[in-house]
C-alpha atoms as a PDB file:
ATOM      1  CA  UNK A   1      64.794   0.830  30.725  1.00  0.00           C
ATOM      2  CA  UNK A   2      60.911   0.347  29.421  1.00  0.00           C
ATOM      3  CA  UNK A   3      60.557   2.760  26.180  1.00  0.00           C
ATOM      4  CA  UNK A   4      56.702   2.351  24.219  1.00  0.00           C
ATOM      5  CA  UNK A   5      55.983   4.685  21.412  1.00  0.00           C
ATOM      6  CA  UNK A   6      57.776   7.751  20.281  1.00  0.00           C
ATOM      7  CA  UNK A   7      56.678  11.136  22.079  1.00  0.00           C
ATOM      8  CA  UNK A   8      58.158  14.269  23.253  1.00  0.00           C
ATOM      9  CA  UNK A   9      55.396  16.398  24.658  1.00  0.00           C
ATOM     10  CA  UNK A  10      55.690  19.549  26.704  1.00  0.00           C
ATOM     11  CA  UNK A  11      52.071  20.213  27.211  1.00  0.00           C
ATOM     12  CA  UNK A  12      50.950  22.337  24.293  1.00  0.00           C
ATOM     13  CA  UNK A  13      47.556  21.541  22.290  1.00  0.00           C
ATOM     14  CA  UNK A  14      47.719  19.578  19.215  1.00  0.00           C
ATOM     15  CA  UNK A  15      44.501  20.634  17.587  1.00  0.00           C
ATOM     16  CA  UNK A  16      45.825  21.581  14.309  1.00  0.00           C
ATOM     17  CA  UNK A  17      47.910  18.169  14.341  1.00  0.00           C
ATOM     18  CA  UNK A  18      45.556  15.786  13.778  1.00  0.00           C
ATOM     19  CA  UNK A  19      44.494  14.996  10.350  1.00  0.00           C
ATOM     20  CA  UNK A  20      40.659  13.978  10.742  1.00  0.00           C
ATOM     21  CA  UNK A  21      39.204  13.500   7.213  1.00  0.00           C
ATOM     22  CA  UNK A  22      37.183  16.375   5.821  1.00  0.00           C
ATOM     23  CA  UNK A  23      34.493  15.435   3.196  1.00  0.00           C
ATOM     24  CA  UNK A  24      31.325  17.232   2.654  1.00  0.00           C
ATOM     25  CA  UNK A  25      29.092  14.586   2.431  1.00  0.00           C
ATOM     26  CA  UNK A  26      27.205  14.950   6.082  1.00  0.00           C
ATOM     27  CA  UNK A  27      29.169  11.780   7.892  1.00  0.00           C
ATOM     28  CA  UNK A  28      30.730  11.862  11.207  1.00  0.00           C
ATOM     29  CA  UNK A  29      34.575  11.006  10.833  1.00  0.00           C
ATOM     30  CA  UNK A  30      36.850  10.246  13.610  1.00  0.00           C
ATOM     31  CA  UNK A  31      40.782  10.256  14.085  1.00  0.00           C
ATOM     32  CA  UNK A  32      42.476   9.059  17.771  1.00  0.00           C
ATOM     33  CA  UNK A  33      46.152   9.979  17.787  1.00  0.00           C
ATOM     34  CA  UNK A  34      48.773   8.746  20.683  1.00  0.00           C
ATOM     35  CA  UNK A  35      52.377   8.347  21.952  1.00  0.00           C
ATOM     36  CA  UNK A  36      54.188   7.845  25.080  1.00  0.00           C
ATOM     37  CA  UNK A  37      57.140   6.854  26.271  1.00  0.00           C
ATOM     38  CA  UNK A  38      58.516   5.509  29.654  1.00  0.00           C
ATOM     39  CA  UNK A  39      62.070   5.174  31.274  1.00  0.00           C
ATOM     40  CA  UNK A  40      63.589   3.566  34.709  1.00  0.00           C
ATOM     41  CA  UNK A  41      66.785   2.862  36.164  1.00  0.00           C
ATOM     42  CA  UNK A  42      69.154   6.001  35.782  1.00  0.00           C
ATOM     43  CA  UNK A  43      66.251   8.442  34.576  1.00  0.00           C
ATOM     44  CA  UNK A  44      62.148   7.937  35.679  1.00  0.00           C
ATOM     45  CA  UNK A  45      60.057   9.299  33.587  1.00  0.00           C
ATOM     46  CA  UNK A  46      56.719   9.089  31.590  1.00  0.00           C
ATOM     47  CA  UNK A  47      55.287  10.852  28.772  1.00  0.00           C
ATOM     48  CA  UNK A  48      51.681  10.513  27.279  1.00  0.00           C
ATOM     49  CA  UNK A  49      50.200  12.247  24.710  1.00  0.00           C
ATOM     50  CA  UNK A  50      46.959  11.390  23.621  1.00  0.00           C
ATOM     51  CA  UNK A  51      44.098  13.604  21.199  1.00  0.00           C
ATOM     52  CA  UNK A  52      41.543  12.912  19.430  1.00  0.00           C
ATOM     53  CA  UNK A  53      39.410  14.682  16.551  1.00  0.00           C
ATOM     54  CA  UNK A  54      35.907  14.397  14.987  1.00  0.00           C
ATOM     55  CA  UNK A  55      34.519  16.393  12.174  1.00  0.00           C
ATOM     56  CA  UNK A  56      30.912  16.488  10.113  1.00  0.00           C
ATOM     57  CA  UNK A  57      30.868  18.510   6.887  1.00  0.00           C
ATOM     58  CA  UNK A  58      28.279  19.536   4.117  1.00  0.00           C
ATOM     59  CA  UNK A  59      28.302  21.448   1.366  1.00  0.00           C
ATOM     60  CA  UNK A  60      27.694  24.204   3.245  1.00  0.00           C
ATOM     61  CA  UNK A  61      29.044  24.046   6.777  1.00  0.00           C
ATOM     62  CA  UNK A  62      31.383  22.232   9.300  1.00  0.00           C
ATOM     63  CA  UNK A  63      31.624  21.156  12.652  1.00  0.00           C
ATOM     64  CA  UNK A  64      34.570  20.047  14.348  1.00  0.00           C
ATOM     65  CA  UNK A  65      35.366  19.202  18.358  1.00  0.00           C
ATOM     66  CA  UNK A  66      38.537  17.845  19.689  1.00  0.00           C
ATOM     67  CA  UNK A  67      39.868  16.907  22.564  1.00  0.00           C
ATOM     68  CA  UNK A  68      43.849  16.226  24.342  1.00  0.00           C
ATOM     69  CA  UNK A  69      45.553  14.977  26.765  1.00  0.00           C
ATOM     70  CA  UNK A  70      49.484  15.764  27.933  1.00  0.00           C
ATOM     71  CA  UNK A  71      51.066  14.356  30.843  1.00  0.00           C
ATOM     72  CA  UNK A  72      54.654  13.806  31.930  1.00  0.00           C
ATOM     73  CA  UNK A  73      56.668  12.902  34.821  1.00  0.00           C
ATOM     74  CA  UNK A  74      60.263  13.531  35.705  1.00  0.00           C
ATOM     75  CA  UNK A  75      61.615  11.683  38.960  1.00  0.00           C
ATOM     76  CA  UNK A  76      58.594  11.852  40.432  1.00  0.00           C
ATOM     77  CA  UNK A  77      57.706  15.338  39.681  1.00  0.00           C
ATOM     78  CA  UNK A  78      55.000  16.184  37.126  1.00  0.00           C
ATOM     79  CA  UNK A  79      56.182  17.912  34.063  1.00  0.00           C
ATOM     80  CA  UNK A  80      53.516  18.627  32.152  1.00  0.00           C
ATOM     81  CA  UNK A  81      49.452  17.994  32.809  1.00  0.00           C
ATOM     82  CA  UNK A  82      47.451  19.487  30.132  1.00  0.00           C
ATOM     83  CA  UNK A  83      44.078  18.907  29.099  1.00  0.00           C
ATOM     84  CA  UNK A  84      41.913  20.596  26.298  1.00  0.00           C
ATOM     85  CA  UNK A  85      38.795  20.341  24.954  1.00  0.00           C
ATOM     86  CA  UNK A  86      36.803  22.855  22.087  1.00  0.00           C
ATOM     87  CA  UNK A  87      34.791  22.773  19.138  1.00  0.00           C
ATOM     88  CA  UNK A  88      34.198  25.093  16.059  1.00  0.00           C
ATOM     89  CA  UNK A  89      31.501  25.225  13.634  1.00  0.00           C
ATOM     90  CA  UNK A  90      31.855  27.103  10.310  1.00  0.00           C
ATOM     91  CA  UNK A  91      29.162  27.975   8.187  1.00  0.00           C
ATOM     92  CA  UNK A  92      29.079  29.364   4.440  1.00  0.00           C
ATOM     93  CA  UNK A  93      27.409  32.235   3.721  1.00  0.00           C
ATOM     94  CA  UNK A  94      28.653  32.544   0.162  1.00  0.00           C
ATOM     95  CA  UNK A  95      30.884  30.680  -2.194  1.00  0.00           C
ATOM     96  CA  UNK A  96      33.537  32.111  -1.029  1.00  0.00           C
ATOM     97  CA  UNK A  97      32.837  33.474   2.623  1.00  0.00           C
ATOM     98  CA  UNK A  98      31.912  32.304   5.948  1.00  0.00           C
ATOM     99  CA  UNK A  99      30.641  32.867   9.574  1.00  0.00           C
ATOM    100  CA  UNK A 100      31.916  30.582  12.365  1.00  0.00           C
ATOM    101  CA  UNK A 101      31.614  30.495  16.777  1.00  0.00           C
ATOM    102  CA  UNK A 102      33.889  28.059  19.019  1.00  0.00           C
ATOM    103  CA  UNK A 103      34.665  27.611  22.664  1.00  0.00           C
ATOM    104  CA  UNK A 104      37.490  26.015  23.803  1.00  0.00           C
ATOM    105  CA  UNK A 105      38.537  25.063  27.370  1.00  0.00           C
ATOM    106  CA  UNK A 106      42.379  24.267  28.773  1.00  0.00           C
ATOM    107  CA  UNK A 107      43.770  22.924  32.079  1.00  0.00           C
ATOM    108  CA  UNK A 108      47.169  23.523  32.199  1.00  0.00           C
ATOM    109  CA  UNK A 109      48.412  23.110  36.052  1.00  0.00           C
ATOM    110  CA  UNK A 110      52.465  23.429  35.399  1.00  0.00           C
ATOM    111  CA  UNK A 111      51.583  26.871  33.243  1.00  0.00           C
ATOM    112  CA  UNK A 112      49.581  27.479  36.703  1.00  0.00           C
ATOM    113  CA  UNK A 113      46.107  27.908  34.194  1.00  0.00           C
ATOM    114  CA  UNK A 114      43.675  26.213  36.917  1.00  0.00           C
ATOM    115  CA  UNK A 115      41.316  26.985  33.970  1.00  0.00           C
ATOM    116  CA  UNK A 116      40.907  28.890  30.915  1.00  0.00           C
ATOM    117  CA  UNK A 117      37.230  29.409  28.851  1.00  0.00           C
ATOM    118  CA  UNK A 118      37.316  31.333  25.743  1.00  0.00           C
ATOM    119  CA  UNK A 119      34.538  31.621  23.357  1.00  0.00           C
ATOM    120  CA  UNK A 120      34.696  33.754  19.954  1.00  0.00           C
ATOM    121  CA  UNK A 121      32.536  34.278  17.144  1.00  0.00           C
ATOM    122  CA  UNK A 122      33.081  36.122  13.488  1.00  0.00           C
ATOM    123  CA  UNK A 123      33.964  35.559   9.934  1.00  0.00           C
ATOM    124  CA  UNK A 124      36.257  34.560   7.423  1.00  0.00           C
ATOM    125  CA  UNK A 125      37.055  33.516   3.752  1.00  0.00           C
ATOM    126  CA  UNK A 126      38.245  30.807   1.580  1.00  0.00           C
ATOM    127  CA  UNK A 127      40.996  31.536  -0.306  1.00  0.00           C
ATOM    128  CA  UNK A 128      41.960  28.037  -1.730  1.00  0.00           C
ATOM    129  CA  UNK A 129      38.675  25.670  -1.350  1.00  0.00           C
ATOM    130  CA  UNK A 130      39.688  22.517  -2.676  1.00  0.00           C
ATOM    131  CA  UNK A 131      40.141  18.335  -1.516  1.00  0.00           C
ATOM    132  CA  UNK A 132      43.897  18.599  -2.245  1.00  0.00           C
ATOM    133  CA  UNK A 133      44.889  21.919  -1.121  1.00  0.00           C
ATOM    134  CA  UNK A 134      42.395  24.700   1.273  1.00  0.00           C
ATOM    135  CA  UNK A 135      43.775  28.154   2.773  1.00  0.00           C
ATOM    136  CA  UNK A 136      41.343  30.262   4.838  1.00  0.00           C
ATOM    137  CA  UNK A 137      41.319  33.262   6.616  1.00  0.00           C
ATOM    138  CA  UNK A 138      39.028  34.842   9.522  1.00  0.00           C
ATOM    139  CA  UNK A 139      38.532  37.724  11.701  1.00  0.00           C
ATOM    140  CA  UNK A 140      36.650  37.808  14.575  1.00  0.00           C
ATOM    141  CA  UNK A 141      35.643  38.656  18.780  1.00  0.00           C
ATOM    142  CA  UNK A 142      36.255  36.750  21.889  1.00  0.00           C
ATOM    143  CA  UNK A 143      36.257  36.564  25.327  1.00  0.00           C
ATOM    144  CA  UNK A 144      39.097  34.502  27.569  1.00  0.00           C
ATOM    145  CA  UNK A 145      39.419  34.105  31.228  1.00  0.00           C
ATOM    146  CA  UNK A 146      41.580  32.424  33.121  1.00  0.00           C
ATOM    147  CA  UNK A 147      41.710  31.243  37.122  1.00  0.00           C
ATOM    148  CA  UNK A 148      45.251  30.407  37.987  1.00  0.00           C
ATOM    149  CA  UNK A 149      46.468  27.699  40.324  1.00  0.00           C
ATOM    150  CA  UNK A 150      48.580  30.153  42.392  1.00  0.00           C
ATOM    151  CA  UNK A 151      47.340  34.087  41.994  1.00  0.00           C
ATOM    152  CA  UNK A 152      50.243  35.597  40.431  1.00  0.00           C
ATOM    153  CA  UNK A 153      51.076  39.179  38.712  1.00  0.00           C
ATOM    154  CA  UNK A 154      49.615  39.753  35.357  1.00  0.00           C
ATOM    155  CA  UNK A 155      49.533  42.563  33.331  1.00  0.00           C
ATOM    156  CA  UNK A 156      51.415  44.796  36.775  1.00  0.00           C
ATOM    157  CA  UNK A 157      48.300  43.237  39.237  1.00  0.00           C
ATOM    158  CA  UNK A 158      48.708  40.669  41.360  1.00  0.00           C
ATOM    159  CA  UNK A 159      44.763  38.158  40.237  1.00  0.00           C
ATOM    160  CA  UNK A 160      43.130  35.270  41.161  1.00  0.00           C
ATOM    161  CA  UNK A 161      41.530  35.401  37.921  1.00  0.00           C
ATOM    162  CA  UNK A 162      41.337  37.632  34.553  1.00  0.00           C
ATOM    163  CA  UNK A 163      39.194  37.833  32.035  1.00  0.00           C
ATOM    164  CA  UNK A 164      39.652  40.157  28.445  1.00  0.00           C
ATOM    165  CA  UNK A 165      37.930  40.397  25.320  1.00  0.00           C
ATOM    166  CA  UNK A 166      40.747  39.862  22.469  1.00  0.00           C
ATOM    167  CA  UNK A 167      40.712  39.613  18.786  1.00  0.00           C
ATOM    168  CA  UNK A 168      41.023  36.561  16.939  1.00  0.00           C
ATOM    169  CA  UNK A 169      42.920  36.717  13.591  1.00  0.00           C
ATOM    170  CA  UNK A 170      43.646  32.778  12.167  1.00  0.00           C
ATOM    171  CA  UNK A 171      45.400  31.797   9.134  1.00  0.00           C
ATOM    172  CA  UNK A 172      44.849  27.865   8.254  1.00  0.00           C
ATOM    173  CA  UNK A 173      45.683  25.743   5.214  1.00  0.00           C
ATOM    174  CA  UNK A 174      45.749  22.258   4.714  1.00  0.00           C
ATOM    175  CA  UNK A 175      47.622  20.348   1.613  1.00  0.00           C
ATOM    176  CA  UNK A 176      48.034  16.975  -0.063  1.00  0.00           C
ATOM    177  CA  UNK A 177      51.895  16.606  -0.493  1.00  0.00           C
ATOM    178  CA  UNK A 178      51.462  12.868  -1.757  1.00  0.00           C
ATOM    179  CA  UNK A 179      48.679  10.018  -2.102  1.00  0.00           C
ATOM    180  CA  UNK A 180      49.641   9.300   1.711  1.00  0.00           C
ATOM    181  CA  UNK A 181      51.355  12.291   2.919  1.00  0.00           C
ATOM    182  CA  UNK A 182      49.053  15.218   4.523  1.00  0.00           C
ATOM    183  CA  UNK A 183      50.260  18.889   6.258  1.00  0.00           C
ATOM    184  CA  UNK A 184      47.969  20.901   7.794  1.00  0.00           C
ATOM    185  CA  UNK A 185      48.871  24.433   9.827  1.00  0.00           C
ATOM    186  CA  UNK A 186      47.354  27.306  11.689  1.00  0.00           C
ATOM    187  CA  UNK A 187      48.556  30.243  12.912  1.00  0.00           C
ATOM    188  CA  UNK A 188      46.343  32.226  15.367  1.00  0.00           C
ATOM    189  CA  UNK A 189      46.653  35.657  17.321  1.00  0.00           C
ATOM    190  CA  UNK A 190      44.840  36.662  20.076  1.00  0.00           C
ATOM    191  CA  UNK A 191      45.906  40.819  20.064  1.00  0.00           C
ATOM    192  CA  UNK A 192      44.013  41.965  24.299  1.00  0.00           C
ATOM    193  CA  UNK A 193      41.359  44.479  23.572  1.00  0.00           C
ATOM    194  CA  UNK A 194      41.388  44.987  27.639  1.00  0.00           C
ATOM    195  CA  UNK A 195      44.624  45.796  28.115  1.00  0.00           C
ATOM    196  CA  UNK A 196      46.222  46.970  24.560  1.00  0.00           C
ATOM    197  CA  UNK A 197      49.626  46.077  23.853  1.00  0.00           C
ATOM    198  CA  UNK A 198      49.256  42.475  25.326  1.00  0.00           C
ATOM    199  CA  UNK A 199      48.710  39.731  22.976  1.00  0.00           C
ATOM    200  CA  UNK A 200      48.238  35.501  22.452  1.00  0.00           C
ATOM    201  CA  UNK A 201      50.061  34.057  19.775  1.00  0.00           C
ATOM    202  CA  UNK A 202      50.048  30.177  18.238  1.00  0.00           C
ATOM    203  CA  UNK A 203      51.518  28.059  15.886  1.00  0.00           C
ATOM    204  CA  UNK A 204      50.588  24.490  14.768  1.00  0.00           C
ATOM    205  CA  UNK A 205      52.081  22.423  12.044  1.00  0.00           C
ATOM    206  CA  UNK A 206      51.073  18.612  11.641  1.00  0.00           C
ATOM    207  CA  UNK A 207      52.264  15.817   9.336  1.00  0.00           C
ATOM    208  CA  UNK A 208      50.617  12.823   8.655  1.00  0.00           C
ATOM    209  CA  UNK A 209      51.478   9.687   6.469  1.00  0.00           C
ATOM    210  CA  UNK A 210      48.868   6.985   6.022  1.00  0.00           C
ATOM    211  CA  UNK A 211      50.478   3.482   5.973  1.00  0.00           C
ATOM    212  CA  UNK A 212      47.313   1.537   5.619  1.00  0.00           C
ATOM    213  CA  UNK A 213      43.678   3.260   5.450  1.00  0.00           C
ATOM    214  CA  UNK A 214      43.141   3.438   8.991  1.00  0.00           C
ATOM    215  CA  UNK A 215      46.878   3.928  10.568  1.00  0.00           C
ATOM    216  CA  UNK A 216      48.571   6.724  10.194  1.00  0.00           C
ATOM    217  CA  UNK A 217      52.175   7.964  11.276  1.00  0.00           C
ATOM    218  CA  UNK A 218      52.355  11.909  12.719  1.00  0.00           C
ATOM    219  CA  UNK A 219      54.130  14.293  13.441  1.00  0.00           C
ATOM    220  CA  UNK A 220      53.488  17.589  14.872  1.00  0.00           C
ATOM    221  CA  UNK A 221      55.435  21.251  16.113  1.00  0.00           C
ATOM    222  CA  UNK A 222      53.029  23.592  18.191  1.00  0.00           C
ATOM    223  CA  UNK A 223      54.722  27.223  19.125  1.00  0.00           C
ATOM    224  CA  UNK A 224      52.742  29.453  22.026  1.00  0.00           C
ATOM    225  CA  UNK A 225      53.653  32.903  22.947  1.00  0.00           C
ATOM    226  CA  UNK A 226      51.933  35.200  25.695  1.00  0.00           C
ATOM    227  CA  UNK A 227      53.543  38.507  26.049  1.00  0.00           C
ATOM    228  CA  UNK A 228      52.667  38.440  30.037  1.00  0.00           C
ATOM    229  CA  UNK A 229      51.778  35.132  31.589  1.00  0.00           C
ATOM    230  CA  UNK A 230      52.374  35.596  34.717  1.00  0.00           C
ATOM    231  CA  UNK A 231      55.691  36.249  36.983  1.00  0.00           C
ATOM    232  CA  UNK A 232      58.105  33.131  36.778  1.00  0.00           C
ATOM    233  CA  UNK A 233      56.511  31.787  33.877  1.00  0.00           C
ATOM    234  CA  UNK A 234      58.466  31.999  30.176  1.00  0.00           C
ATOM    235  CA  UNK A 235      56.723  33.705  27.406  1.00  0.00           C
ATOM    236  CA  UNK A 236      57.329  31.433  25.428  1.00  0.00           C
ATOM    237  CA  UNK A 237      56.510  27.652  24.976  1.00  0.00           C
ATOM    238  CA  UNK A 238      57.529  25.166  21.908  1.00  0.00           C
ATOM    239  CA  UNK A 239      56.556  21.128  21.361  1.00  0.00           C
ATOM    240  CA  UNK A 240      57.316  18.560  18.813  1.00  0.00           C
ATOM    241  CA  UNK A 241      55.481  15.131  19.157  1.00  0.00           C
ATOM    242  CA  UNK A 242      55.597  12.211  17.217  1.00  0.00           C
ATOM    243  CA  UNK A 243      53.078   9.222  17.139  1.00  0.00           C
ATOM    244  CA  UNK A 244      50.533   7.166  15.956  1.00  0.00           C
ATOM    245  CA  UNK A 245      46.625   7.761  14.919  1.00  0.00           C
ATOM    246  CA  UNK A 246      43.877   5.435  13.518  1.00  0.00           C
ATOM    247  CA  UNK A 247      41.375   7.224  11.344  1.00  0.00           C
ATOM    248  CA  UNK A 248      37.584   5.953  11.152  1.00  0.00           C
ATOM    249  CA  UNK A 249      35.521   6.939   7.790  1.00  0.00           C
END
């Protein structure tokens, strides 16, 4: 049996995991997270999880893009292939308020998501705005569609494809437990203006413990639900994932 790094990954996103350094002085900053882990003999499998984070802030504004990578094998079978990509930029337009727009794109071949593009745009507020401890929360409008692998029944219709404009309601904090130890979580919910009564839900909670300036140990739980994802698919997905990042300030 071959075992390298420490990860469990069932194919959820780990944007909100990653703890990319946030200072508003105008500099690019960089964090690359990853884990795996590989078996033979009684049991053949392989995990990877790999993501990676960059982030530019001001005064006055922020941008952010990520991007992941999830893949796993189980005697030969995939078990999870999910890739991810987005970016959101925030921008204050008070002390205390802010406007922000993102687009985000997912692969996800095991949920059978051949593709999913949302974009949204809108505004929120800072309720804590500080280096050791930030809450914010924002409101806004977006759009989603998704082609699937296999066309499969959604929402009582059998589609190829489906696209609905949905609300986006996010709740994100980040804190400084220790002089090494950082949590960050986000909770998101996507209510379907297109079909009321159908909704997107998500959870992310990261850890992060610096054991020199540039490595850093994680660890990371990401909940999904979707109220209809299709026939034969669960509602509801979970992930915890454990691993190793190196920061560049």
């Amino acid at each position: 049996m071959l075992a390298v790094g420490s990860a469990v990954a069932f194919g959820l996103s780990t944007d909100a995991w990653a703890q990319v350094t946030l200072k508003p002085d105008g500099q690019w900053r960089y964090l690359f997270s990853a884990g795996g882990n590989a078996t033979s003999g009684n049991s053949d499998t392989t995990a990877i999880n790999a993501s990676g984070e960059a982030a530019r802030v001001t005064e006055h504004d922020k941008l952010t893009a990520h991007g992941q990578l999830n893949y796993g094998r189980v005697d030969g079978a995939k078990s999870a292939q999910r890739y991810a990509l987005g970016s959101q930029y925030n921008r204050d337009i008070s002390v205390n308020s802010f406007k922000f727009g993102s687009i985000d794109m997912l692969r996800d071949r095991p949920s059978n998501i051949a593709h999913r593009y949302s974009i949204a745009g809108g505004f929120g507020r800072h309720l804590l705005k500080g280096d050791d401890n930030s809450l914010d929360i924002s409101l806004g409008l977006g759009y989603t569609q998704d082609a699937y692998v296999t066309p499969t029944e959604v929402l009582d219709q059998t589609r190829g494809e489906y696209g609905r404009t949905e609300l986006v309601l996010a709740e994100e904090s980040s804190h400084k437990l220790t002089d090494t130890t950082k949590l960050r979580q986000k909770l998101t919910l996507y209510p379907n203006l297109t079909d009321q009564g159908s909704y997107r839900a998500s959870i992310d909670t990261g850890l992060s413990v610096a054991m020199t300036p540039t490595l850093n140990l994680t660890a990371g739980f990401a909940y999904r639900y979707n109220t209809d994802p299709g026939v034969g698919l669960k509602r509801i997905d979970t992930a915890f994932v454990t691993g190793v990042s190196l920061r560049f300030d």
